[in-house]
PDB file of N, CA and C in Angstrom:
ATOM      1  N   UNK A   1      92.230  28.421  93.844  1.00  0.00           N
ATOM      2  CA  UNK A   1      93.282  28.175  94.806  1.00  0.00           C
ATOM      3  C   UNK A   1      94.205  27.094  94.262  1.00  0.00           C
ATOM      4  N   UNK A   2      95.736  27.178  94.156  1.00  0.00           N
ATOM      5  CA  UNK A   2      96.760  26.295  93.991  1.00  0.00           C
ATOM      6  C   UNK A   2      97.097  25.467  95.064  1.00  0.00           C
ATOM      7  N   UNK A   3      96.962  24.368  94.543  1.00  0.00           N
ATOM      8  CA  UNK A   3      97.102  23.156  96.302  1.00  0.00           C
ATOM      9  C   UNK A   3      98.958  23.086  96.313  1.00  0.00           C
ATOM     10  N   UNK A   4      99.428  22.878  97.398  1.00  0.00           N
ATOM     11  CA  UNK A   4     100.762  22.788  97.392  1.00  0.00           C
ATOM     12  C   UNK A   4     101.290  21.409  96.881  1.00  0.00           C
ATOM     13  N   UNK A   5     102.221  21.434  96.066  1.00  0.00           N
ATOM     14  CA  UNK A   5     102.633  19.624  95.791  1.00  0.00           C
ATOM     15  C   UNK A   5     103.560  19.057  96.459  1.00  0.00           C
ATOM     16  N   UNK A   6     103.426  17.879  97.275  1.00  0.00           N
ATOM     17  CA  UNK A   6     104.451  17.278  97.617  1.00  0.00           C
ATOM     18  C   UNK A   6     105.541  17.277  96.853  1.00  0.00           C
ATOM     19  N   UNK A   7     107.096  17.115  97.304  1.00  0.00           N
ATOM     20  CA  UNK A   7     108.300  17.509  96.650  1.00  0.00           C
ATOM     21  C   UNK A   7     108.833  16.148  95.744  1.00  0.00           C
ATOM     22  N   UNK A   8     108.904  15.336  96.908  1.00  0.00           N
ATOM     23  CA  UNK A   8     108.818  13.848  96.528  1.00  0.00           C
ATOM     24  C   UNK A   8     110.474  13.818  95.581  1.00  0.00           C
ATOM     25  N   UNK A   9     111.389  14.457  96.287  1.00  0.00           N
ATOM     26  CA  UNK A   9     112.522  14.261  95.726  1.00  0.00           C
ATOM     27  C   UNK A   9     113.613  13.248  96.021  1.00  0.00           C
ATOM     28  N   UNK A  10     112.893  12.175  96.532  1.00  0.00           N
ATOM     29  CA  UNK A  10     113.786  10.710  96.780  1.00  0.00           C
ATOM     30  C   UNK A  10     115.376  11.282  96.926  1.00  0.00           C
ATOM     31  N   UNK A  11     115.483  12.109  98.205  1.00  0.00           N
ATOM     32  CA  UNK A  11     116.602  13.079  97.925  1.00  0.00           C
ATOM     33  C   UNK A  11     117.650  12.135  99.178  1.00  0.00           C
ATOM     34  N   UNK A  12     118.987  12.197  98.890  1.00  0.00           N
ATOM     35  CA  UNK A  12     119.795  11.594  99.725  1.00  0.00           C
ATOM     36  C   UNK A  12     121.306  12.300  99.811  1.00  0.00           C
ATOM     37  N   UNK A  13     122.054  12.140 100.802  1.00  0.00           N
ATOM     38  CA  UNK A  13     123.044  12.934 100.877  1.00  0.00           C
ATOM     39  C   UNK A  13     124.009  12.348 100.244  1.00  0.00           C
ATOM     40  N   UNK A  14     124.968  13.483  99.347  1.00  0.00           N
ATOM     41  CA  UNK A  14     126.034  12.946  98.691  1.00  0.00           C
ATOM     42  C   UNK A  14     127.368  13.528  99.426  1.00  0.00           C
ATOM     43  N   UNK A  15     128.147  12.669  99.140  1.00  0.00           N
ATOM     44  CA  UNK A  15     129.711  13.433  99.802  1.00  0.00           C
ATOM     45  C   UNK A  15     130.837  13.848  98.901  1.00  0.00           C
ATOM     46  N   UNK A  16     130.516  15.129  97.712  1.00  0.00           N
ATOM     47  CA  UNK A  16     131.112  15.748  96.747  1.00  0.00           C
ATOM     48  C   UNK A  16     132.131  16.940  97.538  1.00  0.00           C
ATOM     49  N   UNK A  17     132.908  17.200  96.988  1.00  0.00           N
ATOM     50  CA  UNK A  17     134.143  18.478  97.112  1.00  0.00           C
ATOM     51  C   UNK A  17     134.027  19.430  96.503  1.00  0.00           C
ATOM     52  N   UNK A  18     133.588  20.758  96.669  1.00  0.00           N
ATOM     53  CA  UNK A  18     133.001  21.736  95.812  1.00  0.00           C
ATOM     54  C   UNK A  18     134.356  22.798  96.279  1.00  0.00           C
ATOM     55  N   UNK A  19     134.788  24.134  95.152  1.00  0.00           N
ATOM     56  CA  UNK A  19     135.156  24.999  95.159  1.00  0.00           C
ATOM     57  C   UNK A  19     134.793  26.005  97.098  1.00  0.00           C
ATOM     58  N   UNK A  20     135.488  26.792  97.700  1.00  0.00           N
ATOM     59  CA  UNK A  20     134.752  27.938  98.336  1.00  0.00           C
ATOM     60  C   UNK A  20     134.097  28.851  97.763  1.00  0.00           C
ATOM     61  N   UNK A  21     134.655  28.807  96.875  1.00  0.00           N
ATOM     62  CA  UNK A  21     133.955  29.944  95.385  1.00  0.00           C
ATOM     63  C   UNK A  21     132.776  29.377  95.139  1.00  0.00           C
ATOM     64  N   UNK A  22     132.318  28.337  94.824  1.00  0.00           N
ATOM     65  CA  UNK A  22     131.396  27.667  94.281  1.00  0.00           C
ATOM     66  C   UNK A  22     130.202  27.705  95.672  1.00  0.00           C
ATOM     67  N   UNK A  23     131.025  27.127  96.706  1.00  0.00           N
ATOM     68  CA  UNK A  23     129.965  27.327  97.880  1.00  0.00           C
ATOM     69  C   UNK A  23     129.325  28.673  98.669  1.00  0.00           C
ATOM     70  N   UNK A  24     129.894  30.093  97.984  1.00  0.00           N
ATOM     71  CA  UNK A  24     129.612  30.969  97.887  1.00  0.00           C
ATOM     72  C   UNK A  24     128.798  31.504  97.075  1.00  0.00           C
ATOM     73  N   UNK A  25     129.159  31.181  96.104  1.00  0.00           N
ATOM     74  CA  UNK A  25     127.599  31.156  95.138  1.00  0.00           C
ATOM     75  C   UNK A  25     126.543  30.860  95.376  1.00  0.00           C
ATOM     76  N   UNK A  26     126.251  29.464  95.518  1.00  0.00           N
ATOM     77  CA  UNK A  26     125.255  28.931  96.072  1.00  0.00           C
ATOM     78  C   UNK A  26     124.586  29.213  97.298  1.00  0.00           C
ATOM     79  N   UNK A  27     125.219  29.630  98.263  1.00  0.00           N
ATOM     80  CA  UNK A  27     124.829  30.288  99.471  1.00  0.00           C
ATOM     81  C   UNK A  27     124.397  31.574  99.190  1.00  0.00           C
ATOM     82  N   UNK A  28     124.783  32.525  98.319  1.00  0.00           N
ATOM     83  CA  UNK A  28     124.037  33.651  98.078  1.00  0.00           C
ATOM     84  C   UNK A  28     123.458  33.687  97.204  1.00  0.00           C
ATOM     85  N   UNK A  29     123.498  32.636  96.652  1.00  0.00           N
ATOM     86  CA  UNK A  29     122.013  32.862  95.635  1.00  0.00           C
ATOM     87  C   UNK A  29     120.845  32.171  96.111  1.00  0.00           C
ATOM     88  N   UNK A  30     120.720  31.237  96.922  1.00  0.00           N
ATOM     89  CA  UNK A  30     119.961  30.900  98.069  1.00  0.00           C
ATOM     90  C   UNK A  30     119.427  31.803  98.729  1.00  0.00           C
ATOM     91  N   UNK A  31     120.315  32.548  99.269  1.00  0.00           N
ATOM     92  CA  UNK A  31     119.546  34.014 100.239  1.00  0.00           C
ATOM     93  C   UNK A  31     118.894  34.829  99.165  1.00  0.00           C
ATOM     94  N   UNK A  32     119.593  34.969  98.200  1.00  0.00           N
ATOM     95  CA  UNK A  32     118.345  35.675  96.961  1.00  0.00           C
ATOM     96  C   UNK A  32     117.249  35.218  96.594  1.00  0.00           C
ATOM     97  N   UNK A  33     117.405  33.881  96.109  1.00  0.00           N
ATOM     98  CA  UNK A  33     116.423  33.462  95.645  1.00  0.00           C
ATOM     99  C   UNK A  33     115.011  32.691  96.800  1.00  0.00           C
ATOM    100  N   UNK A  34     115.462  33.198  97.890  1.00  0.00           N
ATOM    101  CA  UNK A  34     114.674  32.520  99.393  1.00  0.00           C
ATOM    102  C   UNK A  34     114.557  31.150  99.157  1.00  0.00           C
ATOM    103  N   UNK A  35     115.326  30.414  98.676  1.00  0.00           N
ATOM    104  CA  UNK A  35     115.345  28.875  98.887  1.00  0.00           C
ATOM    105  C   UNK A  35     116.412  27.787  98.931  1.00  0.00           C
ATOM    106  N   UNK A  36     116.827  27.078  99.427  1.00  0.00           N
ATOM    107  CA  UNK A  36     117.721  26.484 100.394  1.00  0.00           C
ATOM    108  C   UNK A  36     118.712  26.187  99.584  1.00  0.00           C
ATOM    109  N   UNK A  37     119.709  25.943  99.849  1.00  0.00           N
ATOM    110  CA  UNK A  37     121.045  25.449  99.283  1.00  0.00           C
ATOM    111  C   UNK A  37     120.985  24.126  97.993  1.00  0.00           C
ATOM    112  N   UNK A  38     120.258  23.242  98.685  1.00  0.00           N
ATOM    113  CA  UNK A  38     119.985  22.081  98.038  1.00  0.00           C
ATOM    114  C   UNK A  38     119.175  22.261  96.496  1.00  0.00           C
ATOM    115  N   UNK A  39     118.317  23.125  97.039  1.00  0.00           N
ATOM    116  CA  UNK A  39     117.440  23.248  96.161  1.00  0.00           C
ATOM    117  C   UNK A  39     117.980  24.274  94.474  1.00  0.00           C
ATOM    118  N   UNK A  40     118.638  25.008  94.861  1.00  0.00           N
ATOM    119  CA  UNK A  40     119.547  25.530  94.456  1.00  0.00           C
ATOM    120  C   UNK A  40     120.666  24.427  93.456  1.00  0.00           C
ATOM    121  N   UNK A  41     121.355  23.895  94.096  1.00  0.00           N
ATOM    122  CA  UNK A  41     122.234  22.820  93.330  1.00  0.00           C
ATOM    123  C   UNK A  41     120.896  21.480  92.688  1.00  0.00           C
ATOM    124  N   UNK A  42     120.235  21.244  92.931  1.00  0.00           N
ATOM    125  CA  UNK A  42     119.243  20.394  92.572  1.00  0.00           C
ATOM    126  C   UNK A  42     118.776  20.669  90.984  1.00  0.00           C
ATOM    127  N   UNK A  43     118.449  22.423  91.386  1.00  0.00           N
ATOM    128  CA  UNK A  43     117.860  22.674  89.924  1.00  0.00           C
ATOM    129  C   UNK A  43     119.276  23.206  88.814  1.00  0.00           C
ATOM    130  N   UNK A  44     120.276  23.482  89.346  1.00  0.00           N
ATOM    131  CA  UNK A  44     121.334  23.873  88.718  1.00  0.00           C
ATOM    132  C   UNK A  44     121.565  22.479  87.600  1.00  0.00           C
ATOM    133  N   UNK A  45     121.827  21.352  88.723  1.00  0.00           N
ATOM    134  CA  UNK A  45     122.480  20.228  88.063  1.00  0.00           C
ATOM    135  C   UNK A  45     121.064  19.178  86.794  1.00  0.00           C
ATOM    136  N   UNK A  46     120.210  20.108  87.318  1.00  0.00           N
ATOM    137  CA  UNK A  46     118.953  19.423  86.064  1.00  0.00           C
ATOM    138  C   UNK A  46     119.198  20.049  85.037  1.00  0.00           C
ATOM    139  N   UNK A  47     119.886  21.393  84.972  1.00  0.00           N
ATOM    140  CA  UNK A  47     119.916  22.081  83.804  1.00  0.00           C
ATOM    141  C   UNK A  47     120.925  21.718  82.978  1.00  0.00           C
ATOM    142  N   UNK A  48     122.076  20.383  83.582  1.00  0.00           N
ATOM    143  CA  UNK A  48     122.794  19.844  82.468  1.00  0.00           C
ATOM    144  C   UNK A  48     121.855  19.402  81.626  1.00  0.00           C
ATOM    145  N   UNK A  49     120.753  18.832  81.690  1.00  0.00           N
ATOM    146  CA  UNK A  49     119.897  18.018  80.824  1.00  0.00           C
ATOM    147  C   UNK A  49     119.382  18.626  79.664  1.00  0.00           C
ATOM    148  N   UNK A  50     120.007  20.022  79.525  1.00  0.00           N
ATOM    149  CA  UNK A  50     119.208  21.017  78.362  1.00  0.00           C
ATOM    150  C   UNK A  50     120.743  21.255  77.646  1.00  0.00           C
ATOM    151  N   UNK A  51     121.895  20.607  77.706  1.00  0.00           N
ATOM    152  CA  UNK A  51     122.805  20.296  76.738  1.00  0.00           C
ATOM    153  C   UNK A  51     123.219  18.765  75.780  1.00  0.00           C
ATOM    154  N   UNK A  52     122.121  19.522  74.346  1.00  0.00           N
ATOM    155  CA  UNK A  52     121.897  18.714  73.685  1.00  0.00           C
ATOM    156  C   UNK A  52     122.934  17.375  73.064  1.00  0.00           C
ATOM    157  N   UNK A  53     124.147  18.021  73.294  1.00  0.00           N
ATOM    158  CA  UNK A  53     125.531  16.985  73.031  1.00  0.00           C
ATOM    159  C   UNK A  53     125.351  15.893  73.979  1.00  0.00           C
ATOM    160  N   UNK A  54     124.799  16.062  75.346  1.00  0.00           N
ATOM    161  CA  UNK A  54     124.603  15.442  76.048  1.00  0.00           C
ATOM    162  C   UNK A  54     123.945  14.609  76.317  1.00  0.00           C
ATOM    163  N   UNK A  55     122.527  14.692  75.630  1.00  0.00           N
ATOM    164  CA  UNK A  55     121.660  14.205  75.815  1.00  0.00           C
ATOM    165  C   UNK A  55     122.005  13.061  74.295  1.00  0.00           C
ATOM    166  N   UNK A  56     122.473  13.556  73.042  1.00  0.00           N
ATOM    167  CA  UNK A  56     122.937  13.106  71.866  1.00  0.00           C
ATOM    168  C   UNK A  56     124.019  11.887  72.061  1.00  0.00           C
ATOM    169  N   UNK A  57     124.960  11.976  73.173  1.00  0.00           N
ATOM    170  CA  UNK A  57     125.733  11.054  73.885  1.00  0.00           C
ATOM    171  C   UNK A  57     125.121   9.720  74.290  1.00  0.00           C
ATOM    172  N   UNK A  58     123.895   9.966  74.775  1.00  0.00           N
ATOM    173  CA  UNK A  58     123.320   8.969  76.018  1.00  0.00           C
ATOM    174  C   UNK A  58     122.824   8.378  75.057  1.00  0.00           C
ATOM    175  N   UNK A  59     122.293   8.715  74.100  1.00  0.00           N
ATOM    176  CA  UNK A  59     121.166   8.574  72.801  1.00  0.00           C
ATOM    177  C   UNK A  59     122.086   7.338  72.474  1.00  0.00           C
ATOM    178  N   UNK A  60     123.055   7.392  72.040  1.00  0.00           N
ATOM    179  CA  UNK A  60     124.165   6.590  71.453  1.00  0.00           C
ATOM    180  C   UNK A  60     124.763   5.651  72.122  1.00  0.00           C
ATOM    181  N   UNK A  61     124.478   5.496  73.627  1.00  0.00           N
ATOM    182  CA  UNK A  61     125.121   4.596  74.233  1.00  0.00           C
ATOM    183  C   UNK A  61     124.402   3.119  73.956  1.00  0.00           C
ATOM    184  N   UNK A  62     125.157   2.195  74.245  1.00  0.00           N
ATOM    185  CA  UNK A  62     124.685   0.691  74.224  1.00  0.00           C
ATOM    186  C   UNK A  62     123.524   0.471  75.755  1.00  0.00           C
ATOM    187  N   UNK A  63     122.618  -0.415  75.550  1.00  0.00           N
ATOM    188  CA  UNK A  63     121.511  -0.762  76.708  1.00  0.00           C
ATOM    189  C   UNK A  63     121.533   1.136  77.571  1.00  0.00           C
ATOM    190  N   UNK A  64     121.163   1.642  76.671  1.00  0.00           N
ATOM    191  CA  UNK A  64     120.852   3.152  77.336  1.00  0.00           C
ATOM    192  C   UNK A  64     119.322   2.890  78.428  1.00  0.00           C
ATOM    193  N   UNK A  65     118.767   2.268  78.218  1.00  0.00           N
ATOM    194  CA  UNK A  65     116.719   2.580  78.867  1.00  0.00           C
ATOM    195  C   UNK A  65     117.349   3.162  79.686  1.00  0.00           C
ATOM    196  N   UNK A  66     117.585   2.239  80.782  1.00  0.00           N
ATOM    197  CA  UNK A  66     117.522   2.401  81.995  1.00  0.00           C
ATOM    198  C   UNK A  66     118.080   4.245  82.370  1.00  0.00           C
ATOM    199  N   UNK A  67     119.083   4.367  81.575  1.00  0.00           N
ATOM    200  CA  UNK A  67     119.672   5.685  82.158  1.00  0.00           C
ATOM    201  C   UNK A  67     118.500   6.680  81.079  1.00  0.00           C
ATOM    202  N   UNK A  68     118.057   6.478  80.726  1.00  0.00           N
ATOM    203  CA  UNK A  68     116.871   7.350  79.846  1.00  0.00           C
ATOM    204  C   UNK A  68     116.158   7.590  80.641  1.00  0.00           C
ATOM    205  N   UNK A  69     115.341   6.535  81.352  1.00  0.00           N
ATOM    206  CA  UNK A  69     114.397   6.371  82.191  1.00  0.00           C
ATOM    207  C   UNK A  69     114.717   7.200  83.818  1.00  0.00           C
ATOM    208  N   UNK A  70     115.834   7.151  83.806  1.00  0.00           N
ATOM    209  CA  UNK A  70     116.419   7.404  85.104  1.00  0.00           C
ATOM    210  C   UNK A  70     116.485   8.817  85.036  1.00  0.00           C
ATOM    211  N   UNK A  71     116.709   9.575  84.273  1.00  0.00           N
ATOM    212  CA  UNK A  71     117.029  11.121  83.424  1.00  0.00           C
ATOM    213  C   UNK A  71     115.398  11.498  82.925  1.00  0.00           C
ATOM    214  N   UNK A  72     114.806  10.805  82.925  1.00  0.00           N
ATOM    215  CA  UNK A  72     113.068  11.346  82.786  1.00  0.00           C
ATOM    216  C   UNK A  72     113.453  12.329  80.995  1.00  0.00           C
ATOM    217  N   UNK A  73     114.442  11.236  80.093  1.00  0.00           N
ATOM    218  CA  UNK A  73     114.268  12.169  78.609  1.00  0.00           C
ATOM    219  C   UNK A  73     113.922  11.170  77.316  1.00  0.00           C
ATOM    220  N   UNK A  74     112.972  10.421  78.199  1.00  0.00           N
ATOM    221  CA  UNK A  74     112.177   9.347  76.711  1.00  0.00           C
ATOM    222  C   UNK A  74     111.899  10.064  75.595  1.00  0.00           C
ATOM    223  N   UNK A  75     111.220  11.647  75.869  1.00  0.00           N
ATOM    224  CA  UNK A  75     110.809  12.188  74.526  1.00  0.00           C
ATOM    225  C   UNK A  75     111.512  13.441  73.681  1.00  0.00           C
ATOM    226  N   UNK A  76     113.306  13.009  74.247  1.00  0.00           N
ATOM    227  CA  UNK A  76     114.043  13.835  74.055  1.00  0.00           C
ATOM    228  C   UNK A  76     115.190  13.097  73.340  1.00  0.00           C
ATOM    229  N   UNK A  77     114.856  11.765  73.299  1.00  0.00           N
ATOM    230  CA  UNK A  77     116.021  10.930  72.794  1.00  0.00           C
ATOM    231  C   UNK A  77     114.633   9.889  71.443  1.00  0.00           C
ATOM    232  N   UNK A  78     115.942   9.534  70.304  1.00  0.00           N
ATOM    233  CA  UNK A  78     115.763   8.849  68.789  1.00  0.00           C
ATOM    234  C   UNK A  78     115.151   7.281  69.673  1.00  0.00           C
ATOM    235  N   UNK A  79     113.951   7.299  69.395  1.00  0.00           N
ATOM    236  CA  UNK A  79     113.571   5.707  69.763  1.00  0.00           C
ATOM    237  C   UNK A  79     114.121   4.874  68.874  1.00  0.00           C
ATOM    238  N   UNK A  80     114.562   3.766  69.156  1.00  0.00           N
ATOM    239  CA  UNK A  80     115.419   2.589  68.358  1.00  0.00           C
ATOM    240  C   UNK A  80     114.514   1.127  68.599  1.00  0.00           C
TER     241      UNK A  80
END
């Protein structure tokens, strides 16, 4: 048996301006995918983290930890 895991997504509301287009998307891919709106943009916007320029950026910044740490990609970034 798989125990269920708490979500534990220290989650808080933001006040962003999105496309109707964009909020259409998300709303039906929600009804597809049977899970909520949020959850939906949640995992969308983690998947910036799998563009390596990006991650190559942060790598390079001055006093980076903290935003390393904050981004959960210690073993994705050049230790210095």
């Amino acid at each position: 048996m798989k125990f269920i895991k708490p979500k534990n997504l220290n989650s808080e509301n933001v006040d962003w301006l999105i496309s109707e287009r964009a909020r259409a998307v998300v709303k039906s891919y929600a009804e597809y995918t049977e899970h909520t709106e949020s959850e939906i943009v949640n995992e969308f916007l983690l998947n910036i983290l799998e563009d390596e320029d990006f991650i190559e950026w942060i790598d390079s910044k001055r006093n980076n930890r903290r935003l390393i740490q904050q981004l959960d990609i210690e073993d994705r970034v050049v230790a210095k």
